[in-house]
N, C-alpha and C. Protein backbone atom coordinates (compact mmCIF):
# COMPACT_ATOMS: atom_id res chain seq x y z
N UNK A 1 25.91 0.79 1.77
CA UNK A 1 24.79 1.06 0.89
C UNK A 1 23.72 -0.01 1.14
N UNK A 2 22.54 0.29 1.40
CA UNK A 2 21.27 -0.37 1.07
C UNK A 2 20.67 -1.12 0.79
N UNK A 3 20.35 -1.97 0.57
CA UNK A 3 19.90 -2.93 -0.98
C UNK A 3 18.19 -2.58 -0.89
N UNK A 4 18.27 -2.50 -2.57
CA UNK A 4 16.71 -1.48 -2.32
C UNK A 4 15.90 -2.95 -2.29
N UNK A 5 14.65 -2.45 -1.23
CA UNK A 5 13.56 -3.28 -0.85
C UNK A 5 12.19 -3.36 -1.93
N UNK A 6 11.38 -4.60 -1.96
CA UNK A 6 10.09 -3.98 -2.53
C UNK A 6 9.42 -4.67 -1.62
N UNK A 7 8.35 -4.43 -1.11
CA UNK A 7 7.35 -4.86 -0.36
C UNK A 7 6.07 -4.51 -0.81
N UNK A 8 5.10 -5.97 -0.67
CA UNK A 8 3.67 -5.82 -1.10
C UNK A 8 2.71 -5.84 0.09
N UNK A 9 2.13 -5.44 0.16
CA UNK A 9 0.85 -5.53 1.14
C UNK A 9 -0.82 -6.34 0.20
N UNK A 10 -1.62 -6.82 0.92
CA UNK A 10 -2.28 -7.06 0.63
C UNK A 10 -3.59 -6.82 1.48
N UNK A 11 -4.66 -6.37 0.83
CA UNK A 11 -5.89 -6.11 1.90
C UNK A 11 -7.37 -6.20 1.41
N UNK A 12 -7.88 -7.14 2.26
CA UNK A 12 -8.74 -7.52 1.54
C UNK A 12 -10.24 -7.02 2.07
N UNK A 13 -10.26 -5.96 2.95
CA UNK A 13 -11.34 -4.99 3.41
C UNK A 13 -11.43 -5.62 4.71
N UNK A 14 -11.09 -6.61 4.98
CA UNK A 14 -11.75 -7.22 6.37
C UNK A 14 -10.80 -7.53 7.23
N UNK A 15 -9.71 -8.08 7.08
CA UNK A 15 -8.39 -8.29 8.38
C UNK A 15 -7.35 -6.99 7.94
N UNK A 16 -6.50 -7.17 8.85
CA UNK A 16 -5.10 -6.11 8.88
C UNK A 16 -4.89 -6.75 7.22
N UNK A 17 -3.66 -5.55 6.85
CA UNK A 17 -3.33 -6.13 5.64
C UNK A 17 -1.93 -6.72 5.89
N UNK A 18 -1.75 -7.26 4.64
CA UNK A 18 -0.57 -8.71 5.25
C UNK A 18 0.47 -8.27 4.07
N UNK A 19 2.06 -9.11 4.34
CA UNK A 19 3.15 -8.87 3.57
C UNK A 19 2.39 -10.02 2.21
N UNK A 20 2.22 -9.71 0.96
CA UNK A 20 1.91 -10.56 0.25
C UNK A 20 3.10 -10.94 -0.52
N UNK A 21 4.49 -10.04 -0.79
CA UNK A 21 5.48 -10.03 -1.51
C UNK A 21 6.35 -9.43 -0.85
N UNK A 22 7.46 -9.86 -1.44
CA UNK A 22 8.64 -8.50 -0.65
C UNK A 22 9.76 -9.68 -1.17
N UNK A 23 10.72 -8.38 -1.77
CA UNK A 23 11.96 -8.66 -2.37
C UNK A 23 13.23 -7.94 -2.11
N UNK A 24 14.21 -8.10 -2.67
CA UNK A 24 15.54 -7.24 -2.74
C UNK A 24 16.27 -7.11 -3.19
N UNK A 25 17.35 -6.49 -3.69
CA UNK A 25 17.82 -6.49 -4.62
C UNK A 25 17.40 -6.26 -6.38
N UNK A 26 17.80 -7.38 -7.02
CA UNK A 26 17.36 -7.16 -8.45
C UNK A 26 15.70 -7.93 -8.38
N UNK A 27 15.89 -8.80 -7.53
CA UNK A 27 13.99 -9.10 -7.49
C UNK A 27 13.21 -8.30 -6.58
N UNK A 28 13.50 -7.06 -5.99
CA UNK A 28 12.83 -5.91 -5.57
C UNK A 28 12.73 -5.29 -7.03
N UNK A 29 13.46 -5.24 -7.99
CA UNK A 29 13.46 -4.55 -9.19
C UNK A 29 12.37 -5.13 -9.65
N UNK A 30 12.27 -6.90 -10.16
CA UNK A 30 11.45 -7.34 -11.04
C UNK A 30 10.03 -6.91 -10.25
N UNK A 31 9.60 -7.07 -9.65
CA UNK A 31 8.58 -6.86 -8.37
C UNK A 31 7.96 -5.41 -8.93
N UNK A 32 9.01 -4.26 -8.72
CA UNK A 32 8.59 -2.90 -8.68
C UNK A 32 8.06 -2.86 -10.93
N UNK A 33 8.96 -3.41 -11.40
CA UNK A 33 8.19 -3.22 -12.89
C UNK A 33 7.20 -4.16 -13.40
N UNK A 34 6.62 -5.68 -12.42
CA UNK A 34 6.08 -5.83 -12.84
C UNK A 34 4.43 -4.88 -12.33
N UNK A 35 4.89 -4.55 -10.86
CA UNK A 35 4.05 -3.57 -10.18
C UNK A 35 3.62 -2.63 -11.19
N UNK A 36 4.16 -1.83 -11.81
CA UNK A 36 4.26 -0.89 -12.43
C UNK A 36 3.48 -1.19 -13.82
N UNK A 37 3.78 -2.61 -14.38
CA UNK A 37 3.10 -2.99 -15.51
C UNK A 37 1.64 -3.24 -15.49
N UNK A 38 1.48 -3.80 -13.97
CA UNK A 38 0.19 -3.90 -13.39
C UNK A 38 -1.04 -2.99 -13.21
N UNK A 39 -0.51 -1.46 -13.39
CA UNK A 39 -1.15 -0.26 -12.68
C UNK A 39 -1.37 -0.33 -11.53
N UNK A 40 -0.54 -0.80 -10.38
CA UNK A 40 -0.37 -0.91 -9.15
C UNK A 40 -0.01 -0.35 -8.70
N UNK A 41 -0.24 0.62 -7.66
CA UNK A 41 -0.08 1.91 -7.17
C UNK A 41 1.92 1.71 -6.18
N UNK A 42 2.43 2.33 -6.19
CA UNK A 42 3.62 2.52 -5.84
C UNK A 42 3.98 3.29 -4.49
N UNK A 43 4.34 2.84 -3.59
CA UNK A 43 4.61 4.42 -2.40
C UNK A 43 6.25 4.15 -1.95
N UNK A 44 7.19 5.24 -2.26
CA UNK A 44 8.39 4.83 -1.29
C UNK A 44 7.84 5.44 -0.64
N UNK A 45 8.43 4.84 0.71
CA UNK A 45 8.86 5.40 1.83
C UNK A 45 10.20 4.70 2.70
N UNK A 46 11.13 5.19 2.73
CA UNK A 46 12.30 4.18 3.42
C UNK A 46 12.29 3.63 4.63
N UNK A 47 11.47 4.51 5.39
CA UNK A 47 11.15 4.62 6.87
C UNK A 47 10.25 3.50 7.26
N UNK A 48 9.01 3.30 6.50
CA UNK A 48 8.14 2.53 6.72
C UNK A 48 8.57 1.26 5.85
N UNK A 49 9.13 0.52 5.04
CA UNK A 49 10.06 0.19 4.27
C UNK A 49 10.82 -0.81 5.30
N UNK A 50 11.59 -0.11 5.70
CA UNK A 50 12.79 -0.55 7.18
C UNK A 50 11.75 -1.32 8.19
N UNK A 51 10.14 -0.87 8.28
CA UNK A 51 9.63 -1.75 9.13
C UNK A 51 8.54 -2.69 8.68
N UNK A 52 8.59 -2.65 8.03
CA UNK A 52 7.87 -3.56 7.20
C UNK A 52 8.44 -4.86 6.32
N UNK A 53 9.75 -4.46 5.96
CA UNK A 53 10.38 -5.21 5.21
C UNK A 53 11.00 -6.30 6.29
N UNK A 54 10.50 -6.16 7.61
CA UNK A 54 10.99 -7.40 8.33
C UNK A 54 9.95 -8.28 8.59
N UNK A 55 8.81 -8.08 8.25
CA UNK A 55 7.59 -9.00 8.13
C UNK A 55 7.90 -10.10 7.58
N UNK A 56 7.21 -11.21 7.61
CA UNK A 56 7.28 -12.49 7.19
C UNK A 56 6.36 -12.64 6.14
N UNK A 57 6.57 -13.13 5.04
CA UNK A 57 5.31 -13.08 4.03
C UNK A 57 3.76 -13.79 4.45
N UNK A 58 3.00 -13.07 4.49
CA UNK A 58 1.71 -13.63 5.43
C UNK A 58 1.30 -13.24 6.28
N UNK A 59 2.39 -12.50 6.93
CA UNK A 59 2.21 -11.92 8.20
C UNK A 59 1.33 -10.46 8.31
N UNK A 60 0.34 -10.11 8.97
CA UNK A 60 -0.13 -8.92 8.94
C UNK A 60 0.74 -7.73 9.53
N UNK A 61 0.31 -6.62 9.01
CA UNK A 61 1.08 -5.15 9.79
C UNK A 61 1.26 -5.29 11.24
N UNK A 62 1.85 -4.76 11.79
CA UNK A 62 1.56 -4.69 13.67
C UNK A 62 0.84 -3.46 13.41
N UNK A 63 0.03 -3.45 14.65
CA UNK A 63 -1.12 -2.60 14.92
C UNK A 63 -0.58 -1.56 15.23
N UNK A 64 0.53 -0.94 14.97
CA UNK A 64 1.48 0.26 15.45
C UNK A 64 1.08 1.08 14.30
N UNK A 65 1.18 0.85 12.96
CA UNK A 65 0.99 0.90 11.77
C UNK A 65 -0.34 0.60 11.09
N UNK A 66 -1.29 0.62 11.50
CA UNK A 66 -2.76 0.25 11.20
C UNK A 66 -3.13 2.18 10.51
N UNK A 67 -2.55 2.60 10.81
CA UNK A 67 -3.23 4.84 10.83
C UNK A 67 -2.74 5.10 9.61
N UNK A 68 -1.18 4.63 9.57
CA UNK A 68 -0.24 5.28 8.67
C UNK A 68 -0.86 4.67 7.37
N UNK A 69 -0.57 2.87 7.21
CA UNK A 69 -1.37 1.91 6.55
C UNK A 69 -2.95 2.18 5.72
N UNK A 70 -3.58 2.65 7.12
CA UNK A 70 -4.68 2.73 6.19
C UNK A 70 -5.18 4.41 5.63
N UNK A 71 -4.15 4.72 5.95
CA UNK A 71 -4.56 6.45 5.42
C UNK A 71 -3.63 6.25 3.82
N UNK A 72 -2.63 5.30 3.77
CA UNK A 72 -2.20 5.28 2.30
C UNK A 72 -3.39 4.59 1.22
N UNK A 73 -3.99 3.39 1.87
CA UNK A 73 -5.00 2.38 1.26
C UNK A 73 -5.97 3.78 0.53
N UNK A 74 -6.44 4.70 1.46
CA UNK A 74 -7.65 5.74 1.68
C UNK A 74 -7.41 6.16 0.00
N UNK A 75 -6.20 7.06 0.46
CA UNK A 75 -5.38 7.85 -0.55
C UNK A 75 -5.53 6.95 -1.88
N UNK A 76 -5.19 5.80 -2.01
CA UNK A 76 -4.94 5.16 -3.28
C UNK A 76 -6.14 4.91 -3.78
N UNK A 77 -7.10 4.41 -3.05
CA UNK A 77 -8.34 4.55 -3.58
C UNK A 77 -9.01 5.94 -4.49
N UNK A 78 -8.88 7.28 -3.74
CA UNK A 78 -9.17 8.29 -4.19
C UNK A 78 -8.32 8.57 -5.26
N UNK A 79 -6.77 8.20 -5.50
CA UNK A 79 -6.23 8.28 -6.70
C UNK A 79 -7.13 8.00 -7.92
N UNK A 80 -7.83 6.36 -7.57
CA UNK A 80 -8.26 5.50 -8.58
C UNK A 80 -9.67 6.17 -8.78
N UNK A 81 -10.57 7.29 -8.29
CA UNK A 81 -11.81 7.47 -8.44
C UNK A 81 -12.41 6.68 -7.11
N UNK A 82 -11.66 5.96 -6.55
CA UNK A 82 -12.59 5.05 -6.25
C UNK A 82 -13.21 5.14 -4.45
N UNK A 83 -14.64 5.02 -4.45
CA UNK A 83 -14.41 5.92 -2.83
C UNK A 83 -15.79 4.38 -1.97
N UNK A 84 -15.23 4.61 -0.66
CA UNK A 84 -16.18 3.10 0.45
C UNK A 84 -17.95 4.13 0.34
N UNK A 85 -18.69 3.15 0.91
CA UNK A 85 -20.15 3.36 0.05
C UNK A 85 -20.17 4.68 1.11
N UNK A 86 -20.99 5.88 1.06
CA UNK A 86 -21.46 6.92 1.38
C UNK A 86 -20.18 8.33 1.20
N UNK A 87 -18.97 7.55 0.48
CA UNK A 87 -18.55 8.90 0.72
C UNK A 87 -18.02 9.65 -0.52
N UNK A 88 -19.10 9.28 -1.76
CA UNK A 88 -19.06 9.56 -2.82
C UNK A 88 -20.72 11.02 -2.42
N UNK A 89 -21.23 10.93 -2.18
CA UNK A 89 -22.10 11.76 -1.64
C UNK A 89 -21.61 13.00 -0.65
N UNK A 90 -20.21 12.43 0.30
CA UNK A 90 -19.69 13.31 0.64
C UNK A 90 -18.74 14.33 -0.10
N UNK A 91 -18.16 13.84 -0.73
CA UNK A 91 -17.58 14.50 -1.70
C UNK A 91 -17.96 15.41 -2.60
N UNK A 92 -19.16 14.75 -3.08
CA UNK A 92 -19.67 15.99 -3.85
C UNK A 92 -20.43 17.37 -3.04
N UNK A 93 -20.96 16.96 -1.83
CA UNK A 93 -21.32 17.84 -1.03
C UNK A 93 -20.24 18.77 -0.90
N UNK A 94 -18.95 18.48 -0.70
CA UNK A 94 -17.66 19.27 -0.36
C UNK A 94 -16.77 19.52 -1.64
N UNK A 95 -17.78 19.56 -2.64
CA UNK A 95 -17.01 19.86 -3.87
C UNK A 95 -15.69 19.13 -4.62
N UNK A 96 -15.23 18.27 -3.73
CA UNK A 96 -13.89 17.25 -4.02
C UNK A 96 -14.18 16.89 -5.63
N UNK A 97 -12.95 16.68 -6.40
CA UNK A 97 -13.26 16.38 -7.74
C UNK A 97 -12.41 15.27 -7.47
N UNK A 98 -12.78 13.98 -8.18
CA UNK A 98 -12.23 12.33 -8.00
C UNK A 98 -11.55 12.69 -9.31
């Protein structure tokens, strides 16, 4: 069996994004509820998880993972309303509701 992972990323618009946290076990737990208390957006994935969770805290993504990475960032933003400058204009052109 497993031991469940939590891993944080961090990104600050301008470099790769980096391991900012990452736990296991029962402090993957504290991690994921204080996440959760935070309104901090959540993604399993086990797959990406398994490669990430061998990062070093600090360390940025490998550039293998830059597509996958930043198409979740994309996504979480649009969860939040929240969209990069010109494509709030696109959206409404294409009818998208935030």
């Amino acid at each position: 069996m497993t031991q469940k992972a939590a891993i944080g990323l961090l990104y600050d618009g301008k470099n790769a994004p980096s391991v900012s946290v990452k736990g296991f076990g029962v402090l993957a737990e504290e991690i994921l509820a204080l996440a959760k208390e935070k309104n901090i957006l959540i993604h399993q994935d086990e797959g990406l998880s398994d490669v990430i969770k061998q990062l070093e805290l600090g360390q940025e993504i490998p550039r293998e993972l830059y597509l996958i990475i930043a198409e979740l960032i994309a996504f979480s933003y649009v969860l939040q309303g929240k969209y990069p400058p010109g494509w709030q204009q696109l959206s409404n052109k294409l009818n998208i509701q935030a």
